[in-house]
N, C-alpha and C. Protein backbone atom coordinates (compact mmCIF):
# COMPACT_ATOMS: atom_id res chain seq x y z
N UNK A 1 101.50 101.56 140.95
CA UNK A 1 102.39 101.46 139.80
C UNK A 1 103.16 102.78 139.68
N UNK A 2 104.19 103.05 139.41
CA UNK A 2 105.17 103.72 139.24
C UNK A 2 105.14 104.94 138.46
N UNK A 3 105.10 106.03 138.10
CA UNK A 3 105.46 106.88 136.76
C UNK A 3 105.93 106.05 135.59
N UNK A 4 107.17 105.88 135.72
CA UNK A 4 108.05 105.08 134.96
C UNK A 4 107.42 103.99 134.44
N UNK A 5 106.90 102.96 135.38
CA UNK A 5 106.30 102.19 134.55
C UNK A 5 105.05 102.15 133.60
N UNK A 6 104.03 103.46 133.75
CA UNK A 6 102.87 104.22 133.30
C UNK A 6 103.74 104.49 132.11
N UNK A 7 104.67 105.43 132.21
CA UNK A 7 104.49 105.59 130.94
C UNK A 7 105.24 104.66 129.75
N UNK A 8 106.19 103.79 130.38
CA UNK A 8 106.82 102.74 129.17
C UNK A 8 105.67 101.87 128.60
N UNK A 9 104.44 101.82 129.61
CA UNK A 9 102.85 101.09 129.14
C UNK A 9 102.49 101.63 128.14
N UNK A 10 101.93 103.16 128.18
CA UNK A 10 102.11 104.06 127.40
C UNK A 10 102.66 104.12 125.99
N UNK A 11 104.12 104.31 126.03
CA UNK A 11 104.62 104.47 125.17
C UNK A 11 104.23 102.57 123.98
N UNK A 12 104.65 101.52 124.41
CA UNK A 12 104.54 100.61 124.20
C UNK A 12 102.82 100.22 123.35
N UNK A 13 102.08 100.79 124.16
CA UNK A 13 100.35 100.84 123.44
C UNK A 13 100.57 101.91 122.11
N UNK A 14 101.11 102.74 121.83
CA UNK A 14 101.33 103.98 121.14
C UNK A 14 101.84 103.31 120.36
N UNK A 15 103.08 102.45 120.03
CA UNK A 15 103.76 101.80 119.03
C UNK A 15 102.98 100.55 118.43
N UNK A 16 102.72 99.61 119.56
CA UNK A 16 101.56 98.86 118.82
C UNK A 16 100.28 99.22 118.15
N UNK A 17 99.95 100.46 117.99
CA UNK A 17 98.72 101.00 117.66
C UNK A 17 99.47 101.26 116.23
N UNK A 18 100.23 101.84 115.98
CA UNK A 18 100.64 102.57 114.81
C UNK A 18 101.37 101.33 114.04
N UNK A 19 102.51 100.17 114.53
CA UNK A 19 102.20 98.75 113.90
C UNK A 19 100.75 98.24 113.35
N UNK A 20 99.62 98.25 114.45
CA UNK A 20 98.57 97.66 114.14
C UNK A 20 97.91 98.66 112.42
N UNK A 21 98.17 99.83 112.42
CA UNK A 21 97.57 100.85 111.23
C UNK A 21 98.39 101.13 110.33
N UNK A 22 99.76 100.32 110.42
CA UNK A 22 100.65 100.27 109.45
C UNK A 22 99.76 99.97 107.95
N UNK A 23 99.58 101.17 106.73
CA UNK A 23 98.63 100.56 106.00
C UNK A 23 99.12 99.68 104.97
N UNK A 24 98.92 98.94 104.51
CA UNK A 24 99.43 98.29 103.42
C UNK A 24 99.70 98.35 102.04
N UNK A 25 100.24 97.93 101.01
CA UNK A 25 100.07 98.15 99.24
C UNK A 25 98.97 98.43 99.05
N UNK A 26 97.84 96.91 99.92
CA UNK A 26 96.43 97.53 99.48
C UNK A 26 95.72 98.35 99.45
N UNK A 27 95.57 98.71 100.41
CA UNK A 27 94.85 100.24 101.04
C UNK A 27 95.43 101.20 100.61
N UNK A 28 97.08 101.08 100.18
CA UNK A 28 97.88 102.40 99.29
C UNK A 28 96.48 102.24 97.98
N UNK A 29 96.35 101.16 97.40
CA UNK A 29 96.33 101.02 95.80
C UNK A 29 94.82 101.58 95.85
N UNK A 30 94.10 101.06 96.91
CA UNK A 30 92.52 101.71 97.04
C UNK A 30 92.30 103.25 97.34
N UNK A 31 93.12 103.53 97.99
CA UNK A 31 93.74 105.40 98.45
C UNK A 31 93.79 106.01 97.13
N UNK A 32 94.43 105.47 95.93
CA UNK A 32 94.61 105.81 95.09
C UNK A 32 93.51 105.62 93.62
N UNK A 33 93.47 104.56 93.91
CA UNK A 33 91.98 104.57 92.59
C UNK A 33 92.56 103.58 91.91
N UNK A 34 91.65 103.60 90.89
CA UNK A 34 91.75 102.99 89.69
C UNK A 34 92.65 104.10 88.38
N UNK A 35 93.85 103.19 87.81
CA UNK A 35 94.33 103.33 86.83
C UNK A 35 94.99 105.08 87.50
N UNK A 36 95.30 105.10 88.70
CA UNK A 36 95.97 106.96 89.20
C UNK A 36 97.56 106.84 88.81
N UNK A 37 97.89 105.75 88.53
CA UNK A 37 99.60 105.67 88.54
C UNK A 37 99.92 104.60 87.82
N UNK A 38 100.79 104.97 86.39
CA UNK A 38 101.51 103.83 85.99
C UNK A 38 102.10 102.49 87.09
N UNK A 39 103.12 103.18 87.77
CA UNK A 39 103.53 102.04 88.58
C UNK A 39 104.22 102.93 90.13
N UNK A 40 102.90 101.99 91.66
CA UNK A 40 103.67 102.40 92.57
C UNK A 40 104.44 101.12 93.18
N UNK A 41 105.05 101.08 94.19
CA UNK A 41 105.62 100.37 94.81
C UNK A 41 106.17 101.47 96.56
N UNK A 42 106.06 100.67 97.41
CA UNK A 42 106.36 101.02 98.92
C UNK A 42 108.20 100.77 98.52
N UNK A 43 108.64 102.03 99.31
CA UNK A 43 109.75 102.51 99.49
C UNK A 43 110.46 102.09 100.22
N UNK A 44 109.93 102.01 101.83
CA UNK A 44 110.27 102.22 103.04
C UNK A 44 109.30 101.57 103.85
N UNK A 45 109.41 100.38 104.79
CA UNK A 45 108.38 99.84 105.45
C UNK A 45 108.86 100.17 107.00
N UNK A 46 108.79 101.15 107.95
CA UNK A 46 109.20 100.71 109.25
C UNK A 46 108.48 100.45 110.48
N UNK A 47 107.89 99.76 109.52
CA UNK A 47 106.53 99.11 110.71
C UNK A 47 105.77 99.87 111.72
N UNK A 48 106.15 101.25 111.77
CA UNK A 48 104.79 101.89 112.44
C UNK A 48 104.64 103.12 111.14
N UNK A 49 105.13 102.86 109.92
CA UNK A 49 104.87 103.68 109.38
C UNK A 49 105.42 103.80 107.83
N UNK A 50 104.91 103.49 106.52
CA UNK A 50 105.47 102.95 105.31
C UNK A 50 105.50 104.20 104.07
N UNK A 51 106.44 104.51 103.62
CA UNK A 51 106.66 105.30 102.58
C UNK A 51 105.79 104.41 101.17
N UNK A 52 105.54 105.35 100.68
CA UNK A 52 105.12 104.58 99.24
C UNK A 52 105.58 105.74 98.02
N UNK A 53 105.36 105.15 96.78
CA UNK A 53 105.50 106.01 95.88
C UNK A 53 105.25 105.41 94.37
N UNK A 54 104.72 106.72 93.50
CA UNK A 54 104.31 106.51 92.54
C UNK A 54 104.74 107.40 91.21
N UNK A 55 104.55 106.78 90.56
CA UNK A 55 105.41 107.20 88.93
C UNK A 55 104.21 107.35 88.37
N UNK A 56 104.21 108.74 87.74
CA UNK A 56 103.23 109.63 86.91
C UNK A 56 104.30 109.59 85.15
N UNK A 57 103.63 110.21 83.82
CA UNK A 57 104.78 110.63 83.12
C UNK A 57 105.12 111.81 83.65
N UNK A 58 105.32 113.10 83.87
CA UNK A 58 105.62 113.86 84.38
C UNK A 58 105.93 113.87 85.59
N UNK A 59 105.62 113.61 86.82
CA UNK A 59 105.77 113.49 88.03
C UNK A 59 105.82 112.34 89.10
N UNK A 60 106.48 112.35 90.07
CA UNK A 60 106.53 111.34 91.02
C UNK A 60 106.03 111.78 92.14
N UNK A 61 105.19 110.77 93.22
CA UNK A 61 104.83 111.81 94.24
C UNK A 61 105.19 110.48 95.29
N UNK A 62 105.69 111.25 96.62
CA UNK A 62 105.68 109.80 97.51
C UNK A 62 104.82 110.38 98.46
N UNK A 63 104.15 109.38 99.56
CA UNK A 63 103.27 108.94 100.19
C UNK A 63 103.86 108.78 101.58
N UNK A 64 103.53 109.12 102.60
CA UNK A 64 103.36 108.40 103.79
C UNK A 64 102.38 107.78 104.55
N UNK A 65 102.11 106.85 104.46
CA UNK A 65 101.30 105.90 105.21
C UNK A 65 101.50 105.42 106.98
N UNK A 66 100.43 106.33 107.60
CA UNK A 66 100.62 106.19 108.90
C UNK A 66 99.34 105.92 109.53
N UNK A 67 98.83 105.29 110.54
CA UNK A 67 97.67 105.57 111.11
C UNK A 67 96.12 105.50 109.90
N UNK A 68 96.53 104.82 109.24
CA UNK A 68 95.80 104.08 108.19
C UNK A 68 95.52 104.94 107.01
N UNK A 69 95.91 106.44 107.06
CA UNK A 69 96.05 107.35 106.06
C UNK A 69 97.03 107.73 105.78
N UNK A 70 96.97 107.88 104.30
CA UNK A 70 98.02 108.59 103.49
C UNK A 70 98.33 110.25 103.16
N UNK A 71 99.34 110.66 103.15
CA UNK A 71 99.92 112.00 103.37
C UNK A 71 100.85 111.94 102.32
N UNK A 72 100.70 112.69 101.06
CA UNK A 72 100.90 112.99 99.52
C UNK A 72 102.16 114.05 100.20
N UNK A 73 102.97 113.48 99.08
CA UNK A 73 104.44 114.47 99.26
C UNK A 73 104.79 114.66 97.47
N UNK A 74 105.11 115.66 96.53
CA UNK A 74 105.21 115.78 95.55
C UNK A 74 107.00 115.48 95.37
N UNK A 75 107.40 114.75 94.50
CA UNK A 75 109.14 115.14 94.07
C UNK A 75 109.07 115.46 92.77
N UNK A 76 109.96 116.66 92.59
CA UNK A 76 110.45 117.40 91.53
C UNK A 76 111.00 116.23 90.33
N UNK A 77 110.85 115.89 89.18
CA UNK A 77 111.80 115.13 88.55
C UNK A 77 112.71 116.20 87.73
N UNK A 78 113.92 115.68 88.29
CA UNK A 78 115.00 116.62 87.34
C UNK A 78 115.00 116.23 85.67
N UNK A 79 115.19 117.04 84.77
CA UNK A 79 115.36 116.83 83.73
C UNK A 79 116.60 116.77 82.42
């Protein structure tokens, strides 16, 4: 087999893996707890990898969801 074709195998297993751990609302809403956020909702879905985000009174924070964990990003709310 080829280089070339090794690694488009490669690359191709790498994308279906991160589709397959794409995490969902659910696993956002369990990540998060009980009663942690008035109201979230997913942002951004691009199938190997989903933005989420959540509304605090004071603060908003968004989320990246990759590889079945979430990665907390804070946004400033202007006032």
């Amino acid at each position: 087999m080829s280089l070339v074709k090794k690694f488009w195998i490669i690359i191709a297993i790498i994308i279906l893996v991160l589709i397959v751990t794409n995490p969902g609302p659910k696993a956002f809403k369990e990540y998060l707890g009980e009663g942690q956020a008035l109201q979230t909702r997913r942002v951004y879905n691009w199938l190997i990898f989903s933005v989420y985000e959540t509304q605090l009174p004071f603060s908003n924070h968004q989320y990246l969801g990759i590889f079945m964990n979430f990665f907390p990003r804070e946004i400033k709310v202007s006032e």
